[in-house]
Protein backbone atom coordinates (compact mmCIF):
# COMPACT_ATOMS: atom_id res chain seq x y z
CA UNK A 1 321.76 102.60 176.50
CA UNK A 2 323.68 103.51 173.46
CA UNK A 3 320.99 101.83 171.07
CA UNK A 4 318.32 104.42 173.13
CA UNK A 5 320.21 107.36 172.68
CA UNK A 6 320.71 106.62 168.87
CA UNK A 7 317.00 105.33 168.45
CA UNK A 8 315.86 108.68 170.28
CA UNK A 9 318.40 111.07 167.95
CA UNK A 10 317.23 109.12 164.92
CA UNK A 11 313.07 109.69 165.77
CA UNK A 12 313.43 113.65 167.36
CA UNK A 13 314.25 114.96 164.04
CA UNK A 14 310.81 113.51 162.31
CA UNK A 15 309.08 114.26 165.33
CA UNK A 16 309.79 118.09 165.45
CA UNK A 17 309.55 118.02 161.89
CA UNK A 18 305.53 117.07 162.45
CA UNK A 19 305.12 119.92 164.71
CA UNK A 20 306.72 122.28 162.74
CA UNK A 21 305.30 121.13 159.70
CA UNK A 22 301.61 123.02 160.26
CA UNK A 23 303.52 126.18 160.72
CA UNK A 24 305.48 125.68 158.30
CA UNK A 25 302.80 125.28 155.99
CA UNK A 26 301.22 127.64 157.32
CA UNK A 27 303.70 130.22 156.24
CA UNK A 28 303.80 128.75 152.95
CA UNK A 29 299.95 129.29 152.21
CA UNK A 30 299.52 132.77 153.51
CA UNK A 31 302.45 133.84 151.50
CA UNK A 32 301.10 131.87 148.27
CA UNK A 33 297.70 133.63 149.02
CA UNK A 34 299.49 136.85 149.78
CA UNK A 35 301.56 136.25 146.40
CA UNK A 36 304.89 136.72 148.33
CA UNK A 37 306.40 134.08 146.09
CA UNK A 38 309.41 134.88 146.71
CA UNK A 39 308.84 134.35 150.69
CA UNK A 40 306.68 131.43 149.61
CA UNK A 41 309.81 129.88 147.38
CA UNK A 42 312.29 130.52 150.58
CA UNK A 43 309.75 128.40 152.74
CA UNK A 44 309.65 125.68 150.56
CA UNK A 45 313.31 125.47 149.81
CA UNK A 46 313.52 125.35 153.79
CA UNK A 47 310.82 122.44 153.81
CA UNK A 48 312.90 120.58 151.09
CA UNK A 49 315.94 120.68 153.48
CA UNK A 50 314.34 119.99 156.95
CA UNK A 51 311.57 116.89 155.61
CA UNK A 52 312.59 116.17 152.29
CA UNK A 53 310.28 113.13 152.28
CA UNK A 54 307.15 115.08 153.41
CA UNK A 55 308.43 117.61 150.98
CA UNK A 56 307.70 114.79 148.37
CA UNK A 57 304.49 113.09 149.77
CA UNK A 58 302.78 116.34 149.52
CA UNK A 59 304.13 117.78 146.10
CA UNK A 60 305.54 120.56 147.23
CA UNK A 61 307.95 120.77 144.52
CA UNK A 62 304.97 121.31 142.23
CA UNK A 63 304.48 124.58 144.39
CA UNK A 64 308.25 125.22 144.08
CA UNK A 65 307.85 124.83 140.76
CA UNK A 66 304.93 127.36 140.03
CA UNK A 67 306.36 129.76 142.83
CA UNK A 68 309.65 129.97 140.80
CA UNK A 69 307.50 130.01 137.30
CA UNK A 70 305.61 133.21 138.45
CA UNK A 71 309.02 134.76 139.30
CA UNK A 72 310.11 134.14 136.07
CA UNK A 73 313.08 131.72 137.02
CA UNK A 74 312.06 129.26 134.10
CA UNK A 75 315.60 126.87 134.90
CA UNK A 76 314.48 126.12 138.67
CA UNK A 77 310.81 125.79 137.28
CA UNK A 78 311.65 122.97 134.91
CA UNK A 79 314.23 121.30 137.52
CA UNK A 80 310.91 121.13 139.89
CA UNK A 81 308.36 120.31 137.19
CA UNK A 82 310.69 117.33 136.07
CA UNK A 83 311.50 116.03 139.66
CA UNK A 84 307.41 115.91 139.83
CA UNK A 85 307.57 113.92 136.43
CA UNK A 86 310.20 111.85 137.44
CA UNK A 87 308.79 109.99 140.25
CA UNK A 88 305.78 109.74 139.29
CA UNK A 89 303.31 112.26 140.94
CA UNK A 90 299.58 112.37 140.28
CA UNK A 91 300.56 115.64 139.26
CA UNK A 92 303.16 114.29 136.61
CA UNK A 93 300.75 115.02 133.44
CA UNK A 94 300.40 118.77 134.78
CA UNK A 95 304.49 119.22 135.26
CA UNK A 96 304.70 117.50 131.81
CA UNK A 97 302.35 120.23 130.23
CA UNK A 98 303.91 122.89 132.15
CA UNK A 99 307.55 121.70 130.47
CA UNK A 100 305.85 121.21 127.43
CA UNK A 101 304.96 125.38 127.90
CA UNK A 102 308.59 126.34 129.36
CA UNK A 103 309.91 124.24 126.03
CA UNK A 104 307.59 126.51 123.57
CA UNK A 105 308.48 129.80 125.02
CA UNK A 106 311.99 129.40 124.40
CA UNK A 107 311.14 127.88 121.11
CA UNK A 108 312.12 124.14 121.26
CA UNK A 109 308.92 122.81 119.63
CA UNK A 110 310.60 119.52 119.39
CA UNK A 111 311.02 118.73 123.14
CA UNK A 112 307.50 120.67 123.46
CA UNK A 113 305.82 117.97 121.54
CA UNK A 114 307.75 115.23 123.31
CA UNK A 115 306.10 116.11 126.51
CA UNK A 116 302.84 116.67 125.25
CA UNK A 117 302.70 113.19 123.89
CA UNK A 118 304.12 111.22 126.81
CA UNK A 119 301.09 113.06 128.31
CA UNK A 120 298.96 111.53 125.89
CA UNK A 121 300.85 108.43 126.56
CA UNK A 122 300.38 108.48 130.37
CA UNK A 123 297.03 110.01 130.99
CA UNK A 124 294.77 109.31 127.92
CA UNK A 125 292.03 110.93 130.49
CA UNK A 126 293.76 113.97 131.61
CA UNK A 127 291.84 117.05 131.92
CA UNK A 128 294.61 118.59 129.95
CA UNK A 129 293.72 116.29 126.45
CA UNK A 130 291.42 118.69 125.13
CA UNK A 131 294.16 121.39 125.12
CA UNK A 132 296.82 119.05 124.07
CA UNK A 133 294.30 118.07 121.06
């Protein structure tokens, strides 16, 4: 009976986490559309803490990370951008270039070209070689 109770505690979470996922993402979409990013950042920041694994699966800290670029919060931008990079995304060449852009703005051209060439290193067929060129 114990094992039931613990099985059942252990799967309710994910479960209501799949129903409240649509709305969820719901919420974040219209405000994205709606350019509420500061509503859209607090809804993805809830995401993160309720399903941190569907949080991953569906790059939402690539949103996070262009929500909190737009609102000109550059340090929570690059945190995002290199958790993206880090594991591995299909969207890792994209957070790389926008790093490589955070690093030029404030003028580190070093760590700017470090990025752009693990790009170049990664995704020889990136959409984003022509600009890198």
């Amino acid at each position: 009976m114990k094992c039931f109770i613990l099985i059942l505690l252990l799967i309710s979470p994910a479960f209501l986490t799949g129903q409240d996922f649509r709305a969820i993402h719901q919420k974040i979409k219209s405000s994205v559309e709606s350019r509420d990013y500061q509503n859209a950042v607090a809804e993805l920041q809830s995401l993160k803490k309720i399903a941190p694994e569907i949080f991953k699966l569906n790059n939402y800290d690539y949103l996070l990370a262009r929500m909190a670029e737009k609102r000109g919060d550059l340090a929570a931008a690059a945190a995002n951008y290199q958790a993206v990079a880090n594991r591995n995304s299909v969207l890792k060449d994209y957070a790389l270039w926008h790093l490589a852009q955070i690093a030029r703005a404030s003028g580190n051209l070093m760590l700017e070209r470090l990025y752009l060439q693990e790009i170049l290193a990664i995704a020889p067929n990136s959409l984003l070689i022509e600009a890198i060129n």
